[in-house]
N, C-alpha and C. Protein backbone atom coordinates (compact mmCIF):
# COMPACT_ATOMS: atom_id res chain seq x y z
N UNK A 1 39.71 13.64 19.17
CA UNK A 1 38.61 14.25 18.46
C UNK A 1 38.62 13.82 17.00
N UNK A 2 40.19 14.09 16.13
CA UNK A 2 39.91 13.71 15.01
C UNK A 2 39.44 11.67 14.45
N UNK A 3 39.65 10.80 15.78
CA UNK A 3 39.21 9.32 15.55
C UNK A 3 37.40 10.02 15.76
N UNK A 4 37.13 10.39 16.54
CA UNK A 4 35.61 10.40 16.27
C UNK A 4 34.85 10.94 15.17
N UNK A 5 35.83 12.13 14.66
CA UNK A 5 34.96 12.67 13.10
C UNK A 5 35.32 11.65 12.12
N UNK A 6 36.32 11.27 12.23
CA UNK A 6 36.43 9.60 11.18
C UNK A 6 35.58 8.94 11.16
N UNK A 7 35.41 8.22 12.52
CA UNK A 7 34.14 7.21 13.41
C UNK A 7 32.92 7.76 12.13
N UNK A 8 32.50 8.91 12.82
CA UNK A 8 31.17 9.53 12.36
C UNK A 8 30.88 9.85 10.94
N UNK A 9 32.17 10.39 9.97
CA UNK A 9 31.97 10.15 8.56
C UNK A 9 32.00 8.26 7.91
N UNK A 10 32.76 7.75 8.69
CA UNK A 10 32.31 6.43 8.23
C UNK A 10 30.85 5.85 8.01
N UNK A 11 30.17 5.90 9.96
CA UNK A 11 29.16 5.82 9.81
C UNK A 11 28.16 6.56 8.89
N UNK A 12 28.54 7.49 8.72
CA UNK A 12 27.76 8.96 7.66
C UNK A 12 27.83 7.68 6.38
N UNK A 13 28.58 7.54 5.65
CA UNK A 13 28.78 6.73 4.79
C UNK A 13 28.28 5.52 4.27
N UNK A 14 28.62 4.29 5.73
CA UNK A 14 27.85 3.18 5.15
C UNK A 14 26.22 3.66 5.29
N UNK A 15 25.94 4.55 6.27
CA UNK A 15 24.45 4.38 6.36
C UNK A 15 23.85 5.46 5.13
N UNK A 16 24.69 6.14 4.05
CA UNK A 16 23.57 6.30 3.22
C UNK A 16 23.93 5.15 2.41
N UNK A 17 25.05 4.29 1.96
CA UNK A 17 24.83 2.79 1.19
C UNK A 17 23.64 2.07 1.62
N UNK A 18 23.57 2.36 2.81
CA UNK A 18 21.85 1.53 3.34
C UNK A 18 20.75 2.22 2.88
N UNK A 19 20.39 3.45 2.89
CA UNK A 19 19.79 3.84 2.75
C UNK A 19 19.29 3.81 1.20
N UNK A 20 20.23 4.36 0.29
CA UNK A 20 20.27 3.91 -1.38
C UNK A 20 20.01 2.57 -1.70
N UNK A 21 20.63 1.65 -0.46
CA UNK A 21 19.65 0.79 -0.95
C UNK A 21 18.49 -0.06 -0.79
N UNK A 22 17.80 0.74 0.38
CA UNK A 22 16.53 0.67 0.67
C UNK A 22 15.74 1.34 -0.57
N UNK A 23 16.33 2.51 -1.15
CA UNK A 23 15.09 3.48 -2.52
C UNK A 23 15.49 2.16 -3.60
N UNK A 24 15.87 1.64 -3.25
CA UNK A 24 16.22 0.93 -4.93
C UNK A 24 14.69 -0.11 -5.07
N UNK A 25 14.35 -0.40 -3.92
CA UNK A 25 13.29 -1.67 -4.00
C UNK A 25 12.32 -1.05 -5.21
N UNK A 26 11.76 -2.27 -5.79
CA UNK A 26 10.97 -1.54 -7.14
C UNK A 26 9.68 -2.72 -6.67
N UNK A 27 8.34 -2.13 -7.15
CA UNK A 27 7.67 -3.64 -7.46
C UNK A 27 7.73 -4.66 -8.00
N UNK A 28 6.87 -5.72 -8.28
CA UNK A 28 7.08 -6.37 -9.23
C UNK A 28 5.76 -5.81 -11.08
N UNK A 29 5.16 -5.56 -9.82
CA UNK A 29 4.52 -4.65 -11.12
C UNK A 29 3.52 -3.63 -10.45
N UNK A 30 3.05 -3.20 -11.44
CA UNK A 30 1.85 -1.97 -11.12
C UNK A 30 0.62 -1.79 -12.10
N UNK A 31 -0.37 -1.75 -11.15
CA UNK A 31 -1.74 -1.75 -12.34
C UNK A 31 -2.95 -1.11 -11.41
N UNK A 32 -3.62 -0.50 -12.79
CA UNK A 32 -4.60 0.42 -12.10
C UNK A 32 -5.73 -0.70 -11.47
N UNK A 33 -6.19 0.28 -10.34
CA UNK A 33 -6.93 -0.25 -9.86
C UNK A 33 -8.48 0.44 -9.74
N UNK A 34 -8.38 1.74 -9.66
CA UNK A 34 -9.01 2.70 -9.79
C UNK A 34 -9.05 4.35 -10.77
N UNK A 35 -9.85 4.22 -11.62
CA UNK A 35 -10.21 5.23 -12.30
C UNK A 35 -11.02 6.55 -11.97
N UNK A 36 -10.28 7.71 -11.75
CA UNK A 36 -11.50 8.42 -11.27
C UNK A 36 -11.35 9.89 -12.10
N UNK A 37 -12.05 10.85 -11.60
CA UNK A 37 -11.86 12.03 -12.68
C UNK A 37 -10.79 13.17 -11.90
N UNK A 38 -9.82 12.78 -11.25
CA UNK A 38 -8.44 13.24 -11.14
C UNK A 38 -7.06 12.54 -11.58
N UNK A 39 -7.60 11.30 -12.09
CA UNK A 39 -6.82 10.25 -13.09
C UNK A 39 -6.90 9.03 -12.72
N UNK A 40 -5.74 8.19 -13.06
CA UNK A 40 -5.60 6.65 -12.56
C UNK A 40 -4.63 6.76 -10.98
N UNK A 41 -5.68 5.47 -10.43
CA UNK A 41 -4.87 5.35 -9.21
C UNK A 41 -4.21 3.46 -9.17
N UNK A 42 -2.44 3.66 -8.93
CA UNK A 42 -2.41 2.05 -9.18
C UNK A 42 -2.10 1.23 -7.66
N UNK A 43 -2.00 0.25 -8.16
CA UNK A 43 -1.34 -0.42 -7.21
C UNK A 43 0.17 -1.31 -7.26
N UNK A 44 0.64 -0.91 -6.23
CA UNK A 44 2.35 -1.70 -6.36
C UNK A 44 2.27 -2.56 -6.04
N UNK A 45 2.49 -4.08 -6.52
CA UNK A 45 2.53 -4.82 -6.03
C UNK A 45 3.55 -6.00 -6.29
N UNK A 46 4.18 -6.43 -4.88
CA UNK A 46 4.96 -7.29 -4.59
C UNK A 46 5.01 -8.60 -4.13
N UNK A 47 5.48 -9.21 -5.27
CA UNK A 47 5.27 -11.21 -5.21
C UNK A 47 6.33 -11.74 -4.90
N UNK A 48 6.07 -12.50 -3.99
CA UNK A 48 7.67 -13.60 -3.33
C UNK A 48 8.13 -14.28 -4.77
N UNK A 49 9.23 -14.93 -4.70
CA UNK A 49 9.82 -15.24 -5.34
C UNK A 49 8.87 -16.75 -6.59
N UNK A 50 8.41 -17.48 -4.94
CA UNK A 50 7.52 -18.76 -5.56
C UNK A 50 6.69 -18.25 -5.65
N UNK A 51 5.97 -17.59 -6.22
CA UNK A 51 4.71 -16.78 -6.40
C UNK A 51 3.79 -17.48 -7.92
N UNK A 52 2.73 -17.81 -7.49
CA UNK A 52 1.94 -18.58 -8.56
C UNK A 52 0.78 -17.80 -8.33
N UNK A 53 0.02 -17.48 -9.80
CA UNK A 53 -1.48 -16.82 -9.84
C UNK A 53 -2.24 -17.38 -8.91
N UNK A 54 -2.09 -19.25 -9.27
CA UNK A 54 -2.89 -19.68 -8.17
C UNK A 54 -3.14 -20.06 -7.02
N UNK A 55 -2.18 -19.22 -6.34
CA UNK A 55 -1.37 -19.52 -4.32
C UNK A 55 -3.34 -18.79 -3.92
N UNK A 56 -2.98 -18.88 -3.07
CA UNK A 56 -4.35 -18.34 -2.12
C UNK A 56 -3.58 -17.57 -0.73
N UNK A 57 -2.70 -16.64 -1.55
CA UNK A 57 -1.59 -16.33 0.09
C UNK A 57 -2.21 -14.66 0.49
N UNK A 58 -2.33 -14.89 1.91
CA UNK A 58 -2.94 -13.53 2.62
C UNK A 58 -2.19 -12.61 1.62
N UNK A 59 -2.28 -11.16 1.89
CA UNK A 59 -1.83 -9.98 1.12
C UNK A 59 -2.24 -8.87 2.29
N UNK A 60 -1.09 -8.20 2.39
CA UNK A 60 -0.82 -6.76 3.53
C UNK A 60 -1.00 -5.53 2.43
N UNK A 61 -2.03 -4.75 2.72
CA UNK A 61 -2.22 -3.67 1.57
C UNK A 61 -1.55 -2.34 2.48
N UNK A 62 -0.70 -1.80 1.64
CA UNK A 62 -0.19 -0.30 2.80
C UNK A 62 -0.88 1.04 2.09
N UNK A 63 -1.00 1.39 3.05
CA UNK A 63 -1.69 2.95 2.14
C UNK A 63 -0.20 4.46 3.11
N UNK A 64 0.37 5.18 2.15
CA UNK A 64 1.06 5.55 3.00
C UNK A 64 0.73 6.55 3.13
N UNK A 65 1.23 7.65 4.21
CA UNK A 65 1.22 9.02 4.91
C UNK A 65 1.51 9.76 4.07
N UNK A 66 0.84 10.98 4.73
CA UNK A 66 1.03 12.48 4.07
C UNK A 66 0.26 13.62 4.39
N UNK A 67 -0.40 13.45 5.36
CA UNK A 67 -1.56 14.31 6.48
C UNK A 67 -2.92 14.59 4.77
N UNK A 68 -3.29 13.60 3.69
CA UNK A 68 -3.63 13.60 3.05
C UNK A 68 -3.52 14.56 2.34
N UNK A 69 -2.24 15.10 2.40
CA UNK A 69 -1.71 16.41 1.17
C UNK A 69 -0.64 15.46 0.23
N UNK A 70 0.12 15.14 0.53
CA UNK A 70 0.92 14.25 -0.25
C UNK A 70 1.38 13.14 0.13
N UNK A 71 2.85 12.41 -0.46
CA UNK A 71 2.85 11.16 -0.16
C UNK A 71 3.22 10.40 -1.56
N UNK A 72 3.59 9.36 -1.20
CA UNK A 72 3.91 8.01 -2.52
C UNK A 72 3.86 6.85 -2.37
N UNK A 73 3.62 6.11 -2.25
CA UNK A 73 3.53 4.56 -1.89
C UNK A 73 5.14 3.74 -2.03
N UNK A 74 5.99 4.39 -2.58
CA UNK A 74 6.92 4.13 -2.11
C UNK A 74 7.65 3.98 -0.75
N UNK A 75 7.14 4.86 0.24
CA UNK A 75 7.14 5.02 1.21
C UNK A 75 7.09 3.41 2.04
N UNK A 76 6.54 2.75 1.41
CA UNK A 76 6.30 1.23 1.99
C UNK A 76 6.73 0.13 0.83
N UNK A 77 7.89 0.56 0.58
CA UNK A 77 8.32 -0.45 -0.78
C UNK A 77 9.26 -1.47 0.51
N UNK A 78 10.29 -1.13 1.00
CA UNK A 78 10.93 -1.73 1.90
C UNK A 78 10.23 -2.49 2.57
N UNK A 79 8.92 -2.16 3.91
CA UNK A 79 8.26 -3.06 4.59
C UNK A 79 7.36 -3.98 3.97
N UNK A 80 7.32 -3.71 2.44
CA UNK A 80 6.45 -4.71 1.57
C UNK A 80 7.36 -6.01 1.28
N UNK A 81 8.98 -5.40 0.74
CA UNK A 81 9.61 -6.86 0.55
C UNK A 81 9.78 -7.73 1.62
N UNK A 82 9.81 -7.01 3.68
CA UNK A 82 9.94 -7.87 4.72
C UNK A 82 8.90 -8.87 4.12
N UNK A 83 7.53 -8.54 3.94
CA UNK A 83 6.39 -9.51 4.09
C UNK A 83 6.30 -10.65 2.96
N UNK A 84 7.59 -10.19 1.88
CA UNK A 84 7.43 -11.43 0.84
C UNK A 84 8.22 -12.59 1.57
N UNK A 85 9.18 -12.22 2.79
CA UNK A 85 9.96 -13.17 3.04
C UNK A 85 8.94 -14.04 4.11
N UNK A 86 7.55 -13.78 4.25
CA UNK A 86 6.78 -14.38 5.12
C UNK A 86 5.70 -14.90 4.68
N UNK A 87 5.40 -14.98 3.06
CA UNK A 87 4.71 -15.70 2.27
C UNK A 87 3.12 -14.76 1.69
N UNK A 88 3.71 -13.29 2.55
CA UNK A 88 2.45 -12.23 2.05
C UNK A 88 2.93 -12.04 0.33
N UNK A 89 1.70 -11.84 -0.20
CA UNK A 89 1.45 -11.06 -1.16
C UNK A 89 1.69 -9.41 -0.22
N UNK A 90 2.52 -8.44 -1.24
CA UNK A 90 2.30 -7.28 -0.58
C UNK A 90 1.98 -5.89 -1.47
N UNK A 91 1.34 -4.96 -0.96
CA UNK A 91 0.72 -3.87 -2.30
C UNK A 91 0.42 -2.51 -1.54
N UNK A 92 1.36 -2.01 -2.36
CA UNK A 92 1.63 0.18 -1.56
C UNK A 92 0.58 0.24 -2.70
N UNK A 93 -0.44 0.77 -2.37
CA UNK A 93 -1.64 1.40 -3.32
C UNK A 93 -1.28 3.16 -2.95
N UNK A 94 -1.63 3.48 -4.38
CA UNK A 94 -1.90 4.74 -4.54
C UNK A 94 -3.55 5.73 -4.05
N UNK A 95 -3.59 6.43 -3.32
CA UNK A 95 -5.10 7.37 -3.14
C UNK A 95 -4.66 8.73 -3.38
N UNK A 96 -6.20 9.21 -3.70
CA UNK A 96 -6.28 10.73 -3.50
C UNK A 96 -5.62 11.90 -2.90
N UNK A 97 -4.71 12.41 -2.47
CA UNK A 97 -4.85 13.40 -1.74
C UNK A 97 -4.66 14.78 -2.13
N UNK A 98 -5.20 15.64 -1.27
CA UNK A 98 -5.16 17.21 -1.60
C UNK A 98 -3.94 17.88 -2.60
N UNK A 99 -2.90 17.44 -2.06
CA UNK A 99 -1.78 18.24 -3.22
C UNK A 99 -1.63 17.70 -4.82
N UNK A 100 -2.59 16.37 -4.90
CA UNK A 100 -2.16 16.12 -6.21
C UNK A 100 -3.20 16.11 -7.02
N UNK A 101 -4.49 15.93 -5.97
CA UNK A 101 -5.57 15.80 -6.48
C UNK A 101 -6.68 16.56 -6.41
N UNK A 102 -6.76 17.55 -5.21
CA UNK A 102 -7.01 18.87 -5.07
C UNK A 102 -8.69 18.15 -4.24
N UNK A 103 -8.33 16.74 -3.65
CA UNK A 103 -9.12 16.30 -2.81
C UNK A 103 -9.12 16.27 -1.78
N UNK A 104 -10.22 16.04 -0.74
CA UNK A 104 -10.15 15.51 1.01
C UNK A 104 -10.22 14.20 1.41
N UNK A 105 -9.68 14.24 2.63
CA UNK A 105 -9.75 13.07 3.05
C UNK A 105 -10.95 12.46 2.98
N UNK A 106 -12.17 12.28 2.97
CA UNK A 106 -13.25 11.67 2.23
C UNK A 106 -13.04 10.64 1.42
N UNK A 107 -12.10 11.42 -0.11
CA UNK A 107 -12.30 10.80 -1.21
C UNK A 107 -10.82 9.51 -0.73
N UNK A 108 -9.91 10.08 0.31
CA UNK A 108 -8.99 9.23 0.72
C UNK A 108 -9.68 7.79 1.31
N UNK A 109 -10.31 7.56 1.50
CA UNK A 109 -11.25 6.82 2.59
C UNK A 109 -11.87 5.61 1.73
N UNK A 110 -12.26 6.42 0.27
CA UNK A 110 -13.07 6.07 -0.58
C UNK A 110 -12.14 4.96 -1.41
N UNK A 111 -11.48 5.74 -1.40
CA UNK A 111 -10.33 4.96 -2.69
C UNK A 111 -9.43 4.05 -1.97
N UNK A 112 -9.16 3.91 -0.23
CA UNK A 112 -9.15 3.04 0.15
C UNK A 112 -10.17 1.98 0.11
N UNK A 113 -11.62 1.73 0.34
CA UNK A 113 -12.27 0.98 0.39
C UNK A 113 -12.17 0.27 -1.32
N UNK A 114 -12.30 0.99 -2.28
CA UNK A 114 -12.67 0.70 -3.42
C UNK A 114 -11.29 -0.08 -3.77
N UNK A 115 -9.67 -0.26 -3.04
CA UNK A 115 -8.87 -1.18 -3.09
C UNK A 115 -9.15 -2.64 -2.71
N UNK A 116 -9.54 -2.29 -1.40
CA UNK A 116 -9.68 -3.48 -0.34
C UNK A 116 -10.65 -4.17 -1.55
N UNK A 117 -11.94 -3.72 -1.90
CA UNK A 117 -12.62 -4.48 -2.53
C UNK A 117 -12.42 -5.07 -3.92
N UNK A 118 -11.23 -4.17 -4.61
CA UNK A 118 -10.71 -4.61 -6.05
C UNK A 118 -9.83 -5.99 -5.85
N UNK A 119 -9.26 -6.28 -4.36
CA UNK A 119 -8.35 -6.93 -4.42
C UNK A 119 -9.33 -8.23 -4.02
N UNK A 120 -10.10 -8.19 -3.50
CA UNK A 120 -11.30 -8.96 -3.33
C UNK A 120 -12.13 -9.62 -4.18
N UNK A 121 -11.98 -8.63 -5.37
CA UNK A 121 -12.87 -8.90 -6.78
C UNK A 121 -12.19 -10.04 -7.52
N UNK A 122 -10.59 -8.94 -7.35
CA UNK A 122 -9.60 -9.82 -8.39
C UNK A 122 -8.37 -11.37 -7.68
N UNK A 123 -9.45 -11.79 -6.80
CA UNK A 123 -8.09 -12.24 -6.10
C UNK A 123 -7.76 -13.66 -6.67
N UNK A 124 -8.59 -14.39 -7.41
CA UNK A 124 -8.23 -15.93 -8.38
C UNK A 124 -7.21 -15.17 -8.86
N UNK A 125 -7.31 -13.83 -9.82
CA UNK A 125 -5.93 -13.65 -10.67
C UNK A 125 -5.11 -13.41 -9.84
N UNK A 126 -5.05 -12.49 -8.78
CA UNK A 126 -4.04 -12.26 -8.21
C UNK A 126 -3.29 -12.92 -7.37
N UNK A 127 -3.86 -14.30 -6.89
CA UNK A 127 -3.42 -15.26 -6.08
C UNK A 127 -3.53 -15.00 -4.60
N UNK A 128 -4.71 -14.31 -4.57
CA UNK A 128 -4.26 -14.26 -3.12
C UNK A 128 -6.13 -14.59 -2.14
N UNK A 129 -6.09 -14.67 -0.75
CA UNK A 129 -7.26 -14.87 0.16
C UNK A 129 -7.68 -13.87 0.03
N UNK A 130 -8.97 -14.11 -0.79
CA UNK A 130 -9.66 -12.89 -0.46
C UNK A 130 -10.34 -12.37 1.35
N UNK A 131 -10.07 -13.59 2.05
CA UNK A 131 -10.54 -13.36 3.93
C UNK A 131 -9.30 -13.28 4.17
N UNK A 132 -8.29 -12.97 3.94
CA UNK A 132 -6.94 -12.70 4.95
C UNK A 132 -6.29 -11.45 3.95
N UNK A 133 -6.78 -10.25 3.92
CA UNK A 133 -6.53 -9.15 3.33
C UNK A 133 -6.08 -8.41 4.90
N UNK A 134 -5.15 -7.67 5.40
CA UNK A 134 -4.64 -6.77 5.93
C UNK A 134 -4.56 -5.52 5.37
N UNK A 135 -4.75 -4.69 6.29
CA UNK A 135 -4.60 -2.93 5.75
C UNK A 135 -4.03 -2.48 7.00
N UNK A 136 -2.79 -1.56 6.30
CA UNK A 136 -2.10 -0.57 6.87
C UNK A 136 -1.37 0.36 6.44
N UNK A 137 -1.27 1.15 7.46
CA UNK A 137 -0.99 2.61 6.91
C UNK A 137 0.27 2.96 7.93
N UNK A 138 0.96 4.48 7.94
CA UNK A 138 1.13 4.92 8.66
C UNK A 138 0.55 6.76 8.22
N UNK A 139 0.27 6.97 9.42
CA UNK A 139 -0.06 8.71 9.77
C UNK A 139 -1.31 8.67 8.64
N UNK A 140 -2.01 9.39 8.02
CA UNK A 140 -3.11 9.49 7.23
C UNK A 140 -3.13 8.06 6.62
N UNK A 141 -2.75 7.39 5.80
CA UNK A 141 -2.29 6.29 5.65
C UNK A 141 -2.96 5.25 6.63
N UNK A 142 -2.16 5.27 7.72
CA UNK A 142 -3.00 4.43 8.72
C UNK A 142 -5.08 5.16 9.22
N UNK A 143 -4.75 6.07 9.10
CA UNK A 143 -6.43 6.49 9.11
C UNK A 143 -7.34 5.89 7.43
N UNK A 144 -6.81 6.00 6.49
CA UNK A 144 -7.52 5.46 5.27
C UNK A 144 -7.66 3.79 5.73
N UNK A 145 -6.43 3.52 6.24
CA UNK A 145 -6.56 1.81 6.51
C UNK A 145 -7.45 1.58 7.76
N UNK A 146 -7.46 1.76 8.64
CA UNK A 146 -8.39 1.94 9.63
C UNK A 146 -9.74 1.83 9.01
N UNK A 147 -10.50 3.12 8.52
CA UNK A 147 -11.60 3.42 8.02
C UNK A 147 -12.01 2.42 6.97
N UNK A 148 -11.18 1.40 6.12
CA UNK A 148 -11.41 0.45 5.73
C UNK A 148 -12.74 -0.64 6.34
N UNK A 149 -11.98 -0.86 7.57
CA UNK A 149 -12.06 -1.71 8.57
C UNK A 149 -13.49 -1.40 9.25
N UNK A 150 -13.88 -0.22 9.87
CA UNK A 150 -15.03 0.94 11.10
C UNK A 150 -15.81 1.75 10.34
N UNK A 151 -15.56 1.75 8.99
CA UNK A 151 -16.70 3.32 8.89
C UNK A 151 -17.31 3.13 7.64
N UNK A 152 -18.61 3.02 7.96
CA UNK A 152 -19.91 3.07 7.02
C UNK A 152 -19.70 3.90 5.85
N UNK A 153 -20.17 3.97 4.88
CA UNK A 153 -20.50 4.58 4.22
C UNK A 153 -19.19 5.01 2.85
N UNK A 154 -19.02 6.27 2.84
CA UNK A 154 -17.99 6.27 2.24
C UNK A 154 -17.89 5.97 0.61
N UNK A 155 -18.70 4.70 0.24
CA UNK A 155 -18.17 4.22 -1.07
C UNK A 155 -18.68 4.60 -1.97
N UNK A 156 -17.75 4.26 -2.96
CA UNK A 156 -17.51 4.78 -4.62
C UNK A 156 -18.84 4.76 -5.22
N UNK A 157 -19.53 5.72 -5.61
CA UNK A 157 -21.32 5.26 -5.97
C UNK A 157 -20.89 4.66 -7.56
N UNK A 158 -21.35 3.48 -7.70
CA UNK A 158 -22.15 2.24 -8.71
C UNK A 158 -20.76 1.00 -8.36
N UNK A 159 -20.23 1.21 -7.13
CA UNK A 159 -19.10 -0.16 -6.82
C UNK A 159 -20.27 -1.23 -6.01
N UNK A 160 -19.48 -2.43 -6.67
CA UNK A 160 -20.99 -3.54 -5.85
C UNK A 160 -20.41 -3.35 -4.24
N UNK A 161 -21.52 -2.92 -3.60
CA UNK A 161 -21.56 -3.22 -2.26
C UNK A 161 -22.08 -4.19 -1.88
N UNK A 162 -22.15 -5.50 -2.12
CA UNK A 162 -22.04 -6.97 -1.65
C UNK A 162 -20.44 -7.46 -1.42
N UNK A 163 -19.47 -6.71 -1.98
CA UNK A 163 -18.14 -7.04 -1.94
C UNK A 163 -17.53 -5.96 -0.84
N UNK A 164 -17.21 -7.01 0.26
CA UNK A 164 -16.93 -6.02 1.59
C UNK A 164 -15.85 -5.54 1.04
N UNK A 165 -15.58 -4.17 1.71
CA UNK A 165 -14.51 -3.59 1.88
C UNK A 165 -13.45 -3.26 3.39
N UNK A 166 -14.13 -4.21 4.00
CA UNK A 166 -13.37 -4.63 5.49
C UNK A 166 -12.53 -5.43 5.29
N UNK A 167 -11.37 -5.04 5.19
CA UNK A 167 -9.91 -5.90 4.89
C UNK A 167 -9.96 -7.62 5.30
N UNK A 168 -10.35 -7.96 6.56
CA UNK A 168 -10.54 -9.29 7.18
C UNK A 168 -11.83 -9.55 7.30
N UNK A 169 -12.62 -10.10 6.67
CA UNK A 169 -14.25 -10.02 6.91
C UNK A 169 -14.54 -11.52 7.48
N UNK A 170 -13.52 -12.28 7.95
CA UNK A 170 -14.01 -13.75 8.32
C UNK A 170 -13.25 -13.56 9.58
């Protein structure tokens, strides 16, 4: 009995060293993307190593969970650096939700679209395809990214709607 509580505090052990150092991932930077009248909303975003303004490299946008009460975009700092090792641009964006912002999922929906399309606007600077944009989420998160993609309406009133907000539009 006492080799297995050893066994099991070991494992206890290395796996929070893993874990600490999964929180450590940081972006490479962060910038607003959206202004609204519950404050600034940014975006995290993560560049491979060879990373040039002027690459034209797809980009995976994550929006993360929180049954649209809370949440952090940290939440997808880890699965953002997998995708630098695969030549994505990658970006945990910040949205709305109820506990911080005293909003609904609506305005979650909104401030997803109004990403997809900032990254669209800005993508010479940012280096990346504006037709090979990905969105994902998980749990609310994955519903803001979804709704990107399927659902009318929604957007930010005076954002140009000539600039899709369907993550892959080609």
């Amino acid at each position: 009995m006492t080799s297995v509580k050893i066994l099991l505090t070991t494992f206890l052990i290395a796996f929070s060293f893993t874990v600490k150092g999964q929180v450590n991932f940081v972006p490479d930077s962060t910038s607003i993307y959206k202004t609204t009248a519950q404050g600034n909303l940014n975006m995290h975003l993560f560049k491979p190593s060879n990373y040039k303004a002027s690459d034209q490299r797809p980009v995976i946008v994550f929006f993360f969970g929180g049954g649209w009460v809370g949440g952090h975009p940290k939440q997808f700092y880890q699965q953002a650096r997998y995708f630098l090792d695969h030549g994505f641009l990658a970006i945990s964006e910040a949205y709305r939700v109820r506990g911080k912002h005293n909003t609904t999922p609506f305005e979650s929906v909104t401030d997803a679209k109004s990403a997809i399309r900032f990254l669209r606007l800005h993508a010479d600077k940012l280096g990346i395809d504006p037709n090979k944009i990905i969105a994902s989420g998980a749990s609310a998160g994955g519903h803001v990214a979804a709704c990107t993609g399927v659902i009318k309406g929604f957007d930010k009133t005076g954002e140009n709607l000539n600039i899709s907000s369907v993550p892959i539009s080609k």
